[in-house]
Structure formats: C-alpha cells, structure tokens
Protein backbone atom coordinates (compact mmCIF):
# COMPACT_ATOMS: atom_id res chain seq x y z
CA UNK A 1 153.48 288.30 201.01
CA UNK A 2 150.32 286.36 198.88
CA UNK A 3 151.19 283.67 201.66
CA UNK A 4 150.83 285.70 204.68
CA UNK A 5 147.52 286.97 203.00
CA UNK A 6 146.33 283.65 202.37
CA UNK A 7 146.69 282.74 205.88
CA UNK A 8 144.97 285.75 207.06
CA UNK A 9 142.14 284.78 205.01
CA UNK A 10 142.15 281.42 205.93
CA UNK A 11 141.93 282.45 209.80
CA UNK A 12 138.94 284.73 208.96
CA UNK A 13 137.03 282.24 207.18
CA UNK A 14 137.37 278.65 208.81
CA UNK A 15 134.67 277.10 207.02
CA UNK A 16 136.32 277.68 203.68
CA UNK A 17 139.64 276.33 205.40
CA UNK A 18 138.07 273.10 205.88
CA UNK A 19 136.79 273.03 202.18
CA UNK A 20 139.99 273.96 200.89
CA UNK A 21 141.86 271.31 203.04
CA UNK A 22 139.44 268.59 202.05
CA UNK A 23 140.01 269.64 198.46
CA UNK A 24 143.74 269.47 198.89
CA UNK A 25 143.54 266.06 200.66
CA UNK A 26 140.95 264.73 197.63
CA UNK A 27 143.50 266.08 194.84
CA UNK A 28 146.80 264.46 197.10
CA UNK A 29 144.75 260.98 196.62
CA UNK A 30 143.82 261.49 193.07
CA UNK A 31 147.35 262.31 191.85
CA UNK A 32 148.56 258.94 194.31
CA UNK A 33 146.44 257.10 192.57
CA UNK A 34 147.15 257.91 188.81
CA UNK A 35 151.05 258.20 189.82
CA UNK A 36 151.61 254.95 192.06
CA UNK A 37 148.10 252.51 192.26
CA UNK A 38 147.01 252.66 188.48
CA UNK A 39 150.83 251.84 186.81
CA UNK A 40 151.23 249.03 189.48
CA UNK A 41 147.78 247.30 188.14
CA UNK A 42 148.62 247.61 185.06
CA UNK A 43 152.03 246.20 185.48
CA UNK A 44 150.55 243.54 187.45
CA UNK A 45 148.12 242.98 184.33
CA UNK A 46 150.28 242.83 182.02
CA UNK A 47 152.35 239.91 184.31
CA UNK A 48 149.64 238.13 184.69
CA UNK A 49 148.93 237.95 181.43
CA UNK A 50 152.30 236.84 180.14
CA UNK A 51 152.68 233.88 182.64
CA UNK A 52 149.25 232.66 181.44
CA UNK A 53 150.61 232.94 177.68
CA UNK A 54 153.43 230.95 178.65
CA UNK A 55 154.22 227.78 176.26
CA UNK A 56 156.57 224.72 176.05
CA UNK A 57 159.94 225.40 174.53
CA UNK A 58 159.93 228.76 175.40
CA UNK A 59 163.34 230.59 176.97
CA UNK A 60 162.82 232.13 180.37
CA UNK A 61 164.46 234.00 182.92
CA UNK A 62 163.08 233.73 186.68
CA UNK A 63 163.23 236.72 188.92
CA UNK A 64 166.60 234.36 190.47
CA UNK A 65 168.27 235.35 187.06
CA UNK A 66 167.90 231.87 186.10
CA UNK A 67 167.71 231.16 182.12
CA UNK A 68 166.27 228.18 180.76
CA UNK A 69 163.42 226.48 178.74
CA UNK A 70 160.43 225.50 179.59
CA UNK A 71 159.96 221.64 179.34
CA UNK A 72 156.69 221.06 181.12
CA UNK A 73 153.62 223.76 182.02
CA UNK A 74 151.02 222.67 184.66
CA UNK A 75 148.57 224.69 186.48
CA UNK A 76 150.51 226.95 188.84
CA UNK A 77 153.97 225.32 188.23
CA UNK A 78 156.54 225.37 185.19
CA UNK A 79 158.98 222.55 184.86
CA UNK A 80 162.77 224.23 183.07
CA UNK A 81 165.08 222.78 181.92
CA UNK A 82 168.51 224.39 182.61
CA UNK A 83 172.29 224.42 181.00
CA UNK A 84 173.34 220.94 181.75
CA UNK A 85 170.04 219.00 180.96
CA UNK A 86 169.18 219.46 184.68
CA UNK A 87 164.91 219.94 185.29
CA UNK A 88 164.05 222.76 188.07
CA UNK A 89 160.30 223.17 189.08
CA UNK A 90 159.31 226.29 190.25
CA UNK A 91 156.20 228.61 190.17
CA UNK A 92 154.94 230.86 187.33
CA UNK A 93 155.32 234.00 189.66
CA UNK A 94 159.07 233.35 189.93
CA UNK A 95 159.06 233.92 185.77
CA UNK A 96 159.88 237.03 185.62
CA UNK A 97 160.73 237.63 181.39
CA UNK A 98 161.18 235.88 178.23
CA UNK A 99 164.04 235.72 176.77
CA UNK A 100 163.35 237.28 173.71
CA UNK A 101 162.30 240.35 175.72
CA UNK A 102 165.70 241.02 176.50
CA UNK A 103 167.64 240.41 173.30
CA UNK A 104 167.63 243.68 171.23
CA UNK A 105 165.56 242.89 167.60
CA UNK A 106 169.06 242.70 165.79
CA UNK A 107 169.99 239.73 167.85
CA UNK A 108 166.56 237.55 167.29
C-alpha cells in the first residue's frame, strides 16, 4: 500500500520525481564507489608497493604458482631462480606474494 501511495505522489509531483531519481542515481554511484573502486585502489596500492620493496634472496610466488628466489632485481624485471638451479626472468607484475605471506607464523 505505502508503494502504491508513493507512486501516486510521484505522478502528481514530477519535478520532485526527477530530484528523487537523481538522488537515487548519486547514492547508487557513491555506494559503487566505496564498495568496488576504492578497495581495488587500495589493493592495487598496496601491490605496487610490495613489488617495489622487493629484494635479492627473497622467496616468491608468481601469479603462475611458480616458487622461487629472487637472484637478480632490475628495473621492471626480476631474475628467479627456481628448484633445480634453473634462472627464469619475468616481470614484477607476474609476482604475485612472498612466500612468507603464505606460511602461517608457526611455520616461519
């Protein structure tokens, strides 16, 4: 019933209808953006900042689920070494974790 009324009222007063949808539409983007944009910045952030603090001798795993150490940095590439003594070269963006991210702290 407080639907059908609010529809009636709506018809009666089309200037407020437009208000009211432009409201809706303003708080739809606001809650998009704090629920989806903003957490996928800051998750890009945070990635961004953890390939830049990457160093030499440090255990990796790439985004291929590839684990390894890190024998050589240069400026957008990361030389690992691999289980064998085999070298791979590959980009920072395929690093996906460190190692010691993924081991609980009983196993460190």
């Amino acid at each position: 019933m407080n639907f059908l009324n609010i529809l009636l009222q709506t018809a009666a007063n089309p200037k407020g209808a437009a208000y009211q949808q432009i409201l809706l539409i303003a708080v739809i983007l606001i809650i998009f953006y704090f629920f989806m944009i903003r957490p996928q910045m800051k998750r890009s952030k945070e990635q961004k900042k953890f390939r830049d603090s990457l160093q030499k001798g440090q255990k990796i795993i790439t985004i291929g689920g590839i684990h390894g150490k890190i024998a050589e940095i240069q400026d957008a590439t990361v030389t690992i070494e691999v289980e064998g003594g085999s070298r791979l070269r590959m980009e920072k963006s395929a690093i996906a974790s460190s190692i010691a991210d993924q081991l609980p702290d009983s196993a460190q």
